[in-house]
C-alpha atoms as a PDB file:
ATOM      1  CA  UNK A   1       3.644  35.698  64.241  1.00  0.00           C
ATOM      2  CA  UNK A   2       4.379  35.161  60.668  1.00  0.00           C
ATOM      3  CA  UNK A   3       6.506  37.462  58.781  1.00  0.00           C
ATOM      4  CA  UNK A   4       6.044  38.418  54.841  1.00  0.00           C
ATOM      5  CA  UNK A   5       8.502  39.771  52.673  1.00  0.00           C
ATOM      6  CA  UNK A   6       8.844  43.611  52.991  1.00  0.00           C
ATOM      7  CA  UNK A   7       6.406  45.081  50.025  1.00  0.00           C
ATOM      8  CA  UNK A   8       4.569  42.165  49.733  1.00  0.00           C
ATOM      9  CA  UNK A   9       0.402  42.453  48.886  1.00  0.00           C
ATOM     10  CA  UNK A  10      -1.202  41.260  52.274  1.00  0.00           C
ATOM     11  CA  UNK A  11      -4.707  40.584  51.665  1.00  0.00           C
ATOM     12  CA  UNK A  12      -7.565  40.131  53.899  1.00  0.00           C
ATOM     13  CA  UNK A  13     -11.633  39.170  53.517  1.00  0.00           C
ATOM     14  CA  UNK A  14     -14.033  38.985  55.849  1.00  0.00           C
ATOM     15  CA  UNK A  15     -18.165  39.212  56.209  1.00  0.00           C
ATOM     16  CA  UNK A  16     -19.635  42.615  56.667  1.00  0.00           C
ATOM     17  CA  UNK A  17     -22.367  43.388  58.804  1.00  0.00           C
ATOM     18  CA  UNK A  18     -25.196  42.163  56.525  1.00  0.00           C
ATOM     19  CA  UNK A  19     -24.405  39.132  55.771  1.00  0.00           C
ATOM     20  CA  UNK A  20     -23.620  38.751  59.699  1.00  0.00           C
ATOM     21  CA  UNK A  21     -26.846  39.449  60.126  1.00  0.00           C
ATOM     22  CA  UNK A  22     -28.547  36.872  57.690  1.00  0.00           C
ATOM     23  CA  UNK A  23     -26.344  34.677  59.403  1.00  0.00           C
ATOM     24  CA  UNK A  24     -27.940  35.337  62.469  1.00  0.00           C
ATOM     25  CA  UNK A  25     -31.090  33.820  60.742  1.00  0.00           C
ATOM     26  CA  UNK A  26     -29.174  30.763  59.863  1.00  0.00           C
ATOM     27  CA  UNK A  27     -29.528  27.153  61.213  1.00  0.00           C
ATOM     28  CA  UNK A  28     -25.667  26.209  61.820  1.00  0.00           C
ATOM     29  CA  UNK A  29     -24.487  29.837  61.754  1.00  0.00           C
ATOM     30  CA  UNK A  30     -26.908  31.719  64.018  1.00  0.00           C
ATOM     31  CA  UNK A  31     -25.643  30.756  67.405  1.00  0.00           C
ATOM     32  CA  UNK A  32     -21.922  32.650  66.663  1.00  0.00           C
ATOM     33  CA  UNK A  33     -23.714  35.128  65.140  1.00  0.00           C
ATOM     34  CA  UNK A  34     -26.483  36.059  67.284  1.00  0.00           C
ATOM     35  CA  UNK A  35     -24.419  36.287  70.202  1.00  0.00           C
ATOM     36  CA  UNK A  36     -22.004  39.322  68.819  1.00  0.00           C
ATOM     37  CA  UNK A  37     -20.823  41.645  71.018  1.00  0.00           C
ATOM     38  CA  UNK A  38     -19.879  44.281  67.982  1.00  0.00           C
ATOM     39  CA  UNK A  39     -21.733  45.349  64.600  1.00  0.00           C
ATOM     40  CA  UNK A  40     -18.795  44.553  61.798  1.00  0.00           C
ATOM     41  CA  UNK A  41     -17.145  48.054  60.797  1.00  0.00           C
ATOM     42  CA  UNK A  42     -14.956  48.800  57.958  1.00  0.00           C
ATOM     43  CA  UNK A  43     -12.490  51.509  58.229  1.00  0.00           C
ATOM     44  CA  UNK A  44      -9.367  52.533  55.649  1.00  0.00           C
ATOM     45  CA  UNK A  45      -7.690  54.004  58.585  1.00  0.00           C
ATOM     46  CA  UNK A  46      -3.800  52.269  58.608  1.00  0.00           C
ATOM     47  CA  UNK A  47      -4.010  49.785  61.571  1.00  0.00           C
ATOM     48  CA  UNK A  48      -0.229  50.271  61.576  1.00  0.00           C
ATOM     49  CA  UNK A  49       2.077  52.523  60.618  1.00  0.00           C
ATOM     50  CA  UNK A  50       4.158  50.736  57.920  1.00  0.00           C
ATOM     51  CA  UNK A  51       1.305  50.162  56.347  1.00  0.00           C
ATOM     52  CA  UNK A  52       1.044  51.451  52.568  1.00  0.00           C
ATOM     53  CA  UNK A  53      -1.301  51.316  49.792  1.00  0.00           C
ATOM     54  CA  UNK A  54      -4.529  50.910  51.732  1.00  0.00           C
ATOM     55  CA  UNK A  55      -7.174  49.929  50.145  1.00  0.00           C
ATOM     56  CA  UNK A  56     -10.605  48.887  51.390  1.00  0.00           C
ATOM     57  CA  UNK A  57     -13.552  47.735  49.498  1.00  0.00           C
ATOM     58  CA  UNK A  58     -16.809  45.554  49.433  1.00  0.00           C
ATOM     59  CA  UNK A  59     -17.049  42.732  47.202  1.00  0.00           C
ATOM     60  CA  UNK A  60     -19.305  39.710  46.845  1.00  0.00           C
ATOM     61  CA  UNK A  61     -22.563  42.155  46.354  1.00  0.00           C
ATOM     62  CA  UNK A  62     -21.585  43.645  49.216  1.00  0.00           C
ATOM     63  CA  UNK A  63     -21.461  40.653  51.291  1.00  0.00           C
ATOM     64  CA  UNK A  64     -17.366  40.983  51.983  1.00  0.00           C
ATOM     65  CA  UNK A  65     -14.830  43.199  52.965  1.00  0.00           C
ATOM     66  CA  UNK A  66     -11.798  43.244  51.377  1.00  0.00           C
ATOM     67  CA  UNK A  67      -8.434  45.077  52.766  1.00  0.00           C
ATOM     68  CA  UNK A  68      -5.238  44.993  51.160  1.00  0.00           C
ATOM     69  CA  UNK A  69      -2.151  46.612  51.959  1.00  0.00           C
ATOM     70  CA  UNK A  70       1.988  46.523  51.920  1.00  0.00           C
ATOM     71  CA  UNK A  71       3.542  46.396  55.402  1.00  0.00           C
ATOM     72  CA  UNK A  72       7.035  48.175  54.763  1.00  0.00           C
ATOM     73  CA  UNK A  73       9.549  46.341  57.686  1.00  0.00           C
END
């Protein structure tokens, strides 16, 4: 597991459901995407509790997800 400094900005982006789902249409992509077991869901809910400053949005024209947050250690 890798540790960041206490208070530091984590960031992380990934696809939402609709571009999953052109993907599925893809040559290349449509294999790993066809075969999903779950539809992509974005939440705000904390995943943990020393998490702070939640913030979840779409970006890209709605094509990503973007959550940021400080984990307090």
């Amino acid at each position: 597991m890798i540790r960041a400094k206490s208070g530091t900005k984590i960031i992380i982006v990934d696809e939402t459901e609709e571009l999953a789902k052109r993907y599925e249409k893809t040559p290349g992509t449509s294999d790993f995407y066809r075969n999903r077991r779950e539809v992509i869901m974005i939440s705000n809910d904390p995943l943990h509790l020393n998490m702070k400053d939640v913030k979840v949005q779409t970006i890209a024209h709605g094509d990503l997800c973007c959550l940021s947050f400080r984990e307090l250690f």
